[in-house]
C-alpha atoms as a PDB file:
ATOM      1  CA  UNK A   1      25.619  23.448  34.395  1.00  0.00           C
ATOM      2  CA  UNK A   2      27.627  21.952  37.322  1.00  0.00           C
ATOM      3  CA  UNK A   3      30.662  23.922  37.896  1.00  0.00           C
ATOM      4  CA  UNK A   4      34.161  22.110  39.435  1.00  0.00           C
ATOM      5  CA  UNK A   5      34.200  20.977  42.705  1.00  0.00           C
ATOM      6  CA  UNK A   6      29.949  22.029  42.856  1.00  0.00           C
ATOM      7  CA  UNK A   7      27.930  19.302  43.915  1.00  0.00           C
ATOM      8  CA  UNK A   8      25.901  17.569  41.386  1.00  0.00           C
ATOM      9  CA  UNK A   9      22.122  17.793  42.579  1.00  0.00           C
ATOM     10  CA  UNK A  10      20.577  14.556  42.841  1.00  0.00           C
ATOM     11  CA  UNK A  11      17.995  13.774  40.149  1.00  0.00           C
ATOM     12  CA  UNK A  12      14.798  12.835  41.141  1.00  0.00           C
ATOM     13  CA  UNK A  13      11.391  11.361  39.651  1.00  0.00           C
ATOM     14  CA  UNK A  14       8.258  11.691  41.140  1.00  0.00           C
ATOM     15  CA  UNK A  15       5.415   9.083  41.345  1.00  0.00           C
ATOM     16  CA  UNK A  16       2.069   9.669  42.030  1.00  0.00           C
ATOM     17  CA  UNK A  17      -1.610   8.896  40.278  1.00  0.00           C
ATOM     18  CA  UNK A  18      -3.150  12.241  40.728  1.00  0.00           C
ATOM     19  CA  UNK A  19      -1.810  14.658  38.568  1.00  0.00           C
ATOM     20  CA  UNK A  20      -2.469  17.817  40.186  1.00  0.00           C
ATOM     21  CA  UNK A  21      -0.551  16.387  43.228  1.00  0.00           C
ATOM     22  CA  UNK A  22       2.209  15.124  41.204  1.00  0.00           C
ATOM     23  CA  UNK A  23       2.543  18.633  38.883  1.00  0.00           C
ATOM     24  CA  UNK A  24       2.497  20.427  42.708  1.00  0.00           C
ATOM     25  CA  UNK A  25       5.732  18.258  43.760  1.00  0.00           C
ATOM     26  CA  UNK A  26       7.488  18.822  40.501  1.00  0.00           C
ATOM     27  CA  UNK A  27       6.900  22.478  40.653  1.00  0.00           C
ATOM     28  CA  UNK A  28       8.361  22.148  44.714  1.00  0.00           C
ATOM     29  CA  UNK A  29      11.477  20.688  43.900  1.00  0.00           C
ATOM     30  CA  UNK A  30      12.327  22.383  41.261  1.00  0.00           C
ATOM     31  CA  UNK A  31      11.894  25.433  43.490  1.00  0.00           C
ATOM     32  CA  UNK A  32      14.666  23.864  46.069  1.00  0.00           C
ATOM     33  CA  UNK A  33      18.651  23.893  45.876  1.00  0.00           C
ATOM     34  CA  UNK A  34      20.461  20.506  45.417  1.00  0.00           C
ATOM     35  CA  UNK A  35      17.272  18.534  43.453  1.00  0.00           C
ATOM     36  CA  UNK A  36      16.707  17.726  39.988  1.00  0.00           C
ATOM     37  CA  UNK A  37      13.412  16.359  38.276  1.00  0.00           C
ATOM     38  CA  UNK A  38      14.149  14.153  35.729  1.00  0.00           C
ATOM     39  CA  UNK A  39      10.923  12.373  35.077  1.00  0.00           C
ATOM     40  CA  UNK A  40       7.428  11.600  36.630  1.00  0.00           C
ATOM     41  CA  UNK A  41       5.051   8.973  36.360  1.00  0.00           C
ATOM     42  CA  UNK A  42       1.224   8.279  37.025  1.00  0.00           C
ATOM     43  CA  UNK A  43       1.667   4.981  38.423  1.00  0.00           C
ATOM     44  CA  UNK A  44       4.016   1.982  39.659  1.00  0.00           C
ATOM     45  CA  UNK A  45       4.704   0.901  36.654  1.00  0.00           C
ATOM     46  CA  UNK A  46       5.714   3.948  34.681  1.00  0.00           C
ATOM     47  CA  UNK A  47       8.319   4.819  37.523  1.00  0.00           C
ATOM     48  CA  UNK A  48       9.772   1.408  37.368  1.00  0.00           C
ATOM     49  CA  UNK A  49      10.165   2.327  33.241  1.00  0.00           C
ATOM     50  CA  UNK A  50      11.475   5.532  34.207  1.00  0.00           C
ATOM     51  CA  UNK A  51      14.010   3.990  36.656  1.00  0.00           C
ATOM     52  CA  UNK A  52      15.349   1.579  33.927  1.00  0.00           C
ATOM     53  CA  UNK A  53      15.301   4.408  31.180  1.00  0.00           C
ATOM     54  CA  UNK A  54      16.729   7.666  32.676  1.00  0.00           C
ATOM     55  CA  UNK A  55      18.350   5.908  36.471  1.00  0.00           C
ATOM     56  CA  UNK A  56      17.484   8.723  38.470  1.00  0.00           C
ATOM     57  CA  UNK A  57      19.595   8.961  42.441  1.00  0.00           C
ATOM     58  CA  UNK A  58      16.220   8.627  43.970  1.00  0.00           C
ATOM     59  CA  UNK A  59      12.394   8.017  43.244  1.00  0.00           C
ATOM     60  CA  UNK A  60       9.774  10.177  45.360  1.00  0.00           C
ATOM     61  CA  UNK A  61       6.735   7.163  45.737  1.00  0.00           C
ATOM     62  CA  UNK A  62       3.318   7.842  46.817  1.00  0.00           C
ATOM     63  CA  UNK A  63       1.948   4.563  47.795  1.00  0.00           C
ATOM     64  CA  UNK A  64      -1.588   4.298  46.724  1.00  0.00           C
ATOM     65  CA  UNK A  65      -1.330   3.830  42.835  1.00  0.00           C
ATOM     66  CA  UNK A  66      -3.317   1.822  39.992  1.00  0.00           C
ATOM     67  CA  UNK A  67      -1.917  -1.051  38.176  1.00  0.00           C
ATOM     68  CA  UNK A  68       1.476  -1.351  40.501  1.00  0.00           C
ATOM     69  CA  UNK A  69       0.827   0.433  43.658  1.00  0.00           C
ATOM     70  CA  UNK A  70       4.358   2.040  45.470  1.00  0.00           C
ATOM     71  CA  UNK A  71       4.905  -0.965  47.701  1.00  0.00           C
ATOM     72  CA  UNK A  72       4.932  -3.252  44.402  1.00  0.00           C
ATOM     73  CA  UNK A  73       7.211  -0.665  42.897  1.00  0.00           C
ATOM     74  CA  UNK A  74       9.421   0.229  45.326  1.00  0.00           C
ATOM     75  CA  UNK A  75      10.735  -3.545  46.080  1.00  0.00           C
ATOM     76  CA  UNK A  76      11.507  -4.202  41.980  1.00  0.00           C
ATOM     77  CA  UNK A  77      13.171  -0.967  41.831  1.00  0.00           C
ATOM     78  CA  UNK A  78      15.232  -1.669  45.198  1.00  0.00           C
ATOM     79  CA  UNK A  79      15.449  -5.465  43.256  1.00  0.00           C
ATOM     80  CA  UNK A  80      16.326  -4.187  39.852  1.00  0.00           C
ATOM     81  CA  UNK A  81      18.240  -1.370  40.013  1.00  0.00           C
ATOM     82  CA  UNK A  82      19.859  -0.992  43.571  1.00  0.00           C
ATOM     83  CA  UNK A  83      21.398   2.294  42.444  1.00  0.00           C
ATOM     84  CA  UNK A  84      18.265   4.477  42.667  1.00  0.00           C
ATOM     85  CA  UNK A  85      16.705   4.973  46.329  1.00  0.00           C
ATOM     86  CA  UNK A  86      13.682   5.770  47.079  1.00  0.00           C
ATOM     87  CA  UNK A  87      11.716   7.639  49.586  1.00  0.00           C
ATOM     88  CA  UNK A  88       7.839   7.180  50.005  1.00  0.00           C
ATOM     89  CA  UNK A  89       5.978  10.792  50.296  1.00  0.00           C
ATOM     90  CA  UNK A  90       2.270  10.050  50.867  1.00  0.00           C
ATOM     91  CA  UNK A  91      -0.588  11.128  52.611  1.00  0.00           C
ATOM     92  CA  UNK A  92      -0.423   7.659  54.926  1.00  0.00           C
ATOM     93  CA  UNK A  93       1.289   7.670  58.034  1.00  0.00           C
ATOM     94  CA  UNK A  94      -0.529   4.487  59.349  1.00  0.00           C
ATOM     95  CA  UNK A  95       1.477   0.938  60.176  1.00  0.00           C
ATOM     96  CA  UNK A  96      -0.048  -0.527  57.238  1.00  0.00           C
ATOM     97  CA  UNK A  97       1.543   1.829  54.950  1.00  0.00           C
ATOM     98  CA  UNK A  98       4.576   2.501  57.099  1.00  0.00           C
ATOM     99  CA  UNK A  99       5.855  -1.380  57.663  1.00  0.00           C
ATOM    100  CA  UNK A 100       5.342  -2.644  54.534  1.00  0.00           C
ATOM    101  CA  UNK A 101       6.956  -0.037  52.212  1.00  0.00           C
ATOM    102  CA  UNK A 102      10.036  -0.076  54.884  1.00  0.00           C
ATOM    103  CA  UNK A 103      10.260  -3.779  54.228  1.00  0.00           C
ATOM    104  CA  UNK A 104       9.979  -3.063  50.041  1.00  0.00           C
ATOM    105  CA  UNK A 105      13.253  -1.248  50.246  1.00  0.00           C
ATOM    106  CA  UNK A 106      12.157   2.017  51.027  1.00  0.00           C
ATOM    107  CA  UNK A 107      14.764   4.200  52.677  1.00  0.00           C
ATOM    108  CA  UNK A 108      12.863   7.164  53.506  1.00  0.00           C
ATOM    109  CA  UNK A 109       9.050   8.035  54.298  1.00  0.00           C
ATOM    110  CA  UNK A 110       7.725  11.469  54.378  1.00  0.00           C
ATOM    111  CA  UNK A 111       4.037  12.591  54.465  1.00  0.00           C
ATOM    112  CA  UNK A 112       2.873  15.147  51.891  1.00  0.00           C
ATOM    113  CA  UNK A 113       2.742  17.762  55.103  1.00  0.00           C
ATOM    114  CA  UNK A 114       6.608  17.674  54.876  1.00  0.00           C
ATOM    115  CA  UNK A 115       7.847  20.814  53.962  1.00  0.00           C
ATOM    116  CA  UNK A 116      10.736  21.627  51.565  1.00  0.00           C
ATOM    117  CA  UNK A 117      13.176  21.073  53.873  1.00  0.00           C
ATOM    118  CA  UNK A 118      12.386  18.255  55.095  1.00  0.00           C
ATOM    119  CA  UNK A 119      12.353  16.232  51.474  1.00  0.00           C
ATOM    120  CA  UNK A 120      15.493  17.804  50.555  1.00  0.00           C
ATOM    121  CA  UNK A 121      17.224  16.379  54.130  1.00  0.00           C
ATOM    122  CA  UNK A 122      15.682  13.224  53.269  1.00  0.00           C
ATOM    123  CA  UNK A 123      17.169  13.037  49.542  1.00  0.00           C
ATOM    124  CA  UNK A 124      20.449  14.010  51.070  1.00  0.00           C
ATOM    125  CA  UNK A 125      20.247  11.392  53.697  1.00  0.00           C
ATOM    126  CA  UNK A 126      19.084   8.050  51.824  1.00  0.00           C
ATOM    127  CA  UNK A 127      21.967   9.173  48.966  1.00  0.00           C
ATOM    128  CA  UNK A 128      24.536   9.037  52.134  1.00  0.00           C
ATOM    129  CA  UNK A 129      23.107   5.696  53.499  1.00  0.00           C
ATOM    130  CA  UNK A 130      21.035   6.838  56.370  1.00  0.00           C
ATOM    131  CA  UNK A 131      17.704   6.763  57.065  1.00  0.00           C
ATOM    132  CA  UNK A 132      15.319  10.279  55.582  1.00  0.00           C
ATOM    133  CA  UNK A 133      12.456   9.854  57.910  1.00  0.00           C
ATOM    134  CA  UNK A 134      10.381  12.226  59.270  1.00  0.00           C
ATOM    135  CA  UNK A 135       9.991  13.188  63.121  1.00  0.00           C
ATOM    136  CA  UNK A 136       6.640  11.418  62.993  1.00  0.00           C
ATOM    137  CA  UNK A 137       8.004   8.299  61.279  1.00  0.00           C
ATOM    138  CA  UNK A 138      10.475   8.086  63.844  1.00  0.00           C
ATOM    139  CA  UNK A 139       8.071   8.392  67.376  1.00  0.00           C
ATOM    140  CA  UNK A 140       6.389   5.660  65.421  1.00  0.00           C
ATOM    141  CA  UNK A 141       9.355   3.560  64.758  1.00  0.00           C
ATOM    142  CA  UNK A 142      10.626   4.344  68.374  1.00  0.00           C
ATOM    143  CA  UNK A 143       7.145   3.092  69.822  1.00  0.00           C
ATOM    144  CA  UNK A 144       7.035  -0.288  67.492  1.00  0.00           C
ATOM    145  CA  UNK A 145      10.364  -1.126  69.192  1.00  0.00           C
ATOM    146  CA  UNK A 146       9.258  -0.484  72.898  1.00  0.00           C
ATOM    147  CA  UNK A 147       5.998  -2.589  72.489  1.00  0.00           C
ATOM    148  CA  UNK A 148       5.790  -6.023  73.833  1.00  0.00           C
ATOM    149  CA  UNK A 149       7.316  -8.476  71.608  1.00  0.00           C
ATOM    150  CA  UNK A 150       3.909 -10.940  70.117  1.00  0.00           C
ATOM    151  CA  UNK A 151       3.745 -14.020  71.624  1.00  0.00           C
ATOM    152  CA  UNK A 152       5.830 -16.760  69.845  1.00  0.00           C
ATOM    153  CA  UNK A 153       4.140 -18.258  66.612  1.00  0.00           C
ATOM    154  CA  UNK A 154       1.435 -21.272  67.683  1.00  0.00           C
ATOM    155  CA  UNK A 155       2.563 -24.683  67.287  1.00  0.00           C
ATOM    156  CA  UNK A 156      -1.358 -25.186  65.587  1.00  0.00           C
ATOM    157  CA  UNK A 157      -2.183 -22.760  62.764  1.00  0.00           C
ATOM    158  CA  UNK A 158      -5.894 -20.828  63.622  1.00  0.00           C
ATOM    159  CA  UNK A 159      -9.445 -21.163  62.873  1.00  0.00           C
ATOM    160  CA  UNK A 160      -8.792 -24.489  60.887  1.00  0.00           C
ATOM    161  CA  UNK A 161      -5.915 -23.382  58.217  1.00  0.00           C
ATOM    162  CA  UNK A 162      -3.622 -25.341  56.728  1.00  0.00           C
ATOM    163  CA  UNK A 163       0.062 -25.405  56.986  1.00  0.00           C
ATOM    164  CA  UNK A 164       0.477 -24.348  54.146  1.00  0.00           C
ATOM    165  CA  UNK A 165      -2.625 -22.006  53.878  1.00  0.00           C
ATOM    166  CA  UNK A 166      -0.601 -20.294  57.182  1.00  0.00           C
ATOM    167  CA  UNK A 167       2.840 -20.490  55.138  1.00  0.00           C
ATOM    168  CA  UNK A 168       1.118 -18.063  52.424  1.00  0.00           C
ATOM    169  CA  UNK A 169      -0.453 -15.939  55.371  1.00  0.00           C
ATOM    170  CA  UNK A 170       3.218 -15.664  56.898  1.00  0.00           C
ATOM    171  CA  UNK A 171       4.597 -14.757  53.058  1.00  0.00           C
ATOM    172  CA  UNK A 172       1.967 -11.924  52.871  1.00  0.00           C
ATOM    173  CA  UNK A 173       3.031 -10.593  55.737  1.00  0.00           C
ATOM    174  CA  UNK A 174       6.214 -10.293  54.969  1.00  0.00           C
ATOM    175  CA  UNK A 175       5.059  -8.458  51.816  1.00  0.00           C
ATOM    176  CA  UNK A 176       5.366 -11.163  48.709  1.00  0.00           C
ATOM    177  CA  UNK A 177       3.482 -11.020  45.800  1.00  0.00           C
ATOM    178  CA  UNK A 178       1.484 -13.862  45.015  1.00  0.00           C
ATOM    179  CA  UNK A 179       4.219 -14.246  42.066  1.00  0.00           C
ATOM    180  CA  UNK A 180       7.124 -13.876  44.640  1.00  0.00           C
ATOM    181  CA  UNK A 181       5.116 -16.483  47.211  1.00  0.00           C
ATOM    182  CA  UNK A 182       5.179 -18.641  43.726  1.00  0.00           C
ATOM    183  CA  UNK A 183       8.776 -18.753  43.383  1.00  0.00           C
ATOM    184  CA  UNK A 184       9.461 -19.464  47.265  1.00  0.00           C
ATOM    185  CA  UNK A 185       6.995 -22.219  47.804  1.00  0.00           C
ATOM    186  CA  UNK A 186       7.895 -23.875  43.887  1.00  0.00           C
ATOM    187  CA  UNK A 187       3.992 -23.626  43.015  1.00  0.00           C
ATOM    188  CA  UNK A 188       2.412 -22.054  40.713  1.00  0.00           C
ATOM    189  CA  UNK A 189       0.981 -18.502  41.037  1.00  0.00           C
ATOM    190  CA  UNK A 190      -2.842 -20.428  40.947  1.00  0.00           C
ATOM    191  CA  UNK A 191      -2.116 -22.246  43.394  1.00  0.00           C
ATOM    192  CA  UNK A 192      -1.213 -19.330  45.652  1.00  0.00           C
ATOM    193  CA  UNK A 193      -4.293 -17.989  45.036  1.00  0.00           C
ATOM    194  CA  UNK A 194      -6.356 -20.962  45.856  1.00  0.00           C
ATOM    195  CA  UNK A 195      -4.439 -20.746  48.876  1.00  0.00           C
ATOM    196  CA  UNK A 196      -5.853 -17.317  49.610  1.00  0.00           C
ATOM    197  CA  UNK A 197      -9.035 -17.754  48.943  1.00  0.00           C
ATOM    198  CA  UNK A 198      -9.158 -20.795  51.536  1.00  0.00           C
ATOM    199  CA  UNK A 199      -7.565 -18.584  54.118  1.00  0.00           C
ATOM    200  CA  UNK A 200      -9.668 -15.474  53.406  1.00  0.00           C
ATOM    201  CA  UNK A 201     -12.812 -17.587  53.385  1.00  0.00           C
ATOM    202  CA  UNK A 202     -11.568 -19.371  57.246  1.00  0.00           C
ATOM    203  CA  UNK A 203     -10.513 -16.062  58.763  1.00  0.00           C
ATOM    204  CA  UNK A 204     -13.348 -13.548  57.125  1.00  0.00           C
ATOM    205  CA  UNK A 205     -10.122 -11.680  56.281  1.00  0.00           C
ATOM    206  CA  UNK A 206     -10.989  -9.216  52.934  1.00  0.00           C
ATOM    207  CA  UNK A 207      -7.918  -8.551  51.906  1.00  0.00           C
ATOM    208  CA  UNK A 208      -4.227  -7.852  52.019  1.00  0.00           C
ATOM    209  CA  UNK A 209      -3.796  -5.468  55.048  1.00  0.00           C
ATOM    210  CA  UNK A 210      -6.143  -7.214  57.616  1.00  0.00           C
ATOM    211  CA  UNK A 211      -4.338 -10.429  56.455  1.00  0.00           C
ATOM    212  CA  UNK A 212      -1.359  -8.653  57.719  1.00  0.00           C
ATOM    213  CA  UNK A 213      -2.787  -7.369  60.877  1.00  0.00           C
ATOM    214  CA  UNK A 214      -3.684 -10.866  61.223  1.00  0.00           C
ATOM    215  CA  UNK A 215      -0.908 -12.521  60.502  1.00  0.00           C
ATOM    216  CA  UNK A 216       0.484 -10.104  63.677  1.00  0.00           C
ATOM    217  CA  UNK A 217      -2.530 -10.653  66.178  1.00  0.00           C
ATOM    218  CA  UNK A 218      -2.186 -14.328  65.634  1.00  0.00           C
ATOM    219  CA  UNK A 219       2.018 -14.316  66.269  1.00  0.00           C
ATOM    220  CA  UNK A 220       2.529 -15.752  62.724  1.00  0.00           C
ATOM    221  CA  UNK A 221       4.658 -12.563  62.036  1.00  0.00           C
ATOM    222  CA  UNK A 222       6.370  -9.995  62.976  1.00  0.00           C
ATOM    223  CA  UNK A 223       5.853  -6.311  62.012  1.00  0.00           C
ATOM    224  CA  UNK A 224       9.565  -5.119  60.242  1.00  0.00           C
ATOM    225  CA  UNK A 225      11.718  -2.410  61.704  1.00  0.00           C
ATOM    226  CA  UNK A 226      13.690  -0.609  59.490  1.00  0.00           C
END
């Protein structure tokens, strides 16, 4: 029980598929001052339920999940129910899972080496509006900004696609979902994916992430900075 004028801890849920992983995190934080677990889920979309039933402060997302993976999940939560923050903690500290959970609303990214500490600073500083990333997230963040700009988009989109086809490419890039690309372009969520097959089958692109990468290489994007 909070007494007056104590701070309230924040109340947390935990996401991640593997269970011994996600027990292990619950048992951490309930370890350290100023957290509360309220709930945890196995995938995306149990902590999406779990952020509409119990409206924790903040959501601790891994990233690689079945059914909704923590991208997915992180941009409806940050959609539907601005209140609750989240910050990514994952084994992946690569651009691929960096960028486009930053871009999903993601206000703090931690890998699962972070100690204590360092989640509880990050809690504390997404809940005051600042960034909770951690020293490696940073260099990396630092080094995206000092790199070259990419060339400016071609007037011509590559190896034979469409304008549309390169539309779609330039949508996944900015992380859509094929039923969020949809809704932008007013077609129908087939459609989209006709339009990804093409584009897969013209660039040898297999899926998702290289279509980022080449969306990048090709100056059709480019990469987010928080």
């Amino acid at each position: 029980m909070t007494e007056p004028g104590e701070k309230k801890p924040a109340r947390v849920v935990v996401a991640d598929d593997q269970t011994v992983v996600r027990e292990g995190i619950v048992m951490l934080l309930g370890l350290l001052p100023g957290l509360e677990v309220v709930g945890s889920a196995g995938d995306g979309e149990e902590a999406v339920r779990l952020v509409a039933e119990l409206a924790p402060d903040v959501v601790l997302m891994d990233l690689r999940m079945p059914r909704c993976d923590g991208v997915e999940a992180t941009r409806r939560i940050r959609s539907e129910y601005p209140g609750t923050q989240v910050v990514v903690l994952t084994t992946f500290g690569d651009d691929d899972s960096l960028f486009p959970a930053l871009h999903a609303g993601a206000r703090g990214y931690l890998t699962k080496d972070a100690g204590g500490d360092e989640i509880v600073r990050a809690v504390e500083s997404v809940l005051s509006g600042e960034a909770g990333l951690s020293p490696s997230v940073q260099r990396r963040l630092l080094e995206r900004l000092s790199e070259p700009a990419p060339a400016a988009a071609v007037t011509e989109a590559p190896d034979g696609l469409t304008a549309r086809e390169a539309e779609v490419l330039v949508l996944i890039a900015e992380g859509l979902t094929n039923q969020e690309i949809a809704r932008r372009l007013h077609v129908s969520t087939a459609t989209v994916k006709t339009h990804i097959n093409n584009l897969f089958a013209k660039t040898g692109l297999k899926d998702r992430a290289q279509a980022v990468r080449y969306a990048y290489a090709k100056g059709l994007a480019r990469p987010p900075v928080a």
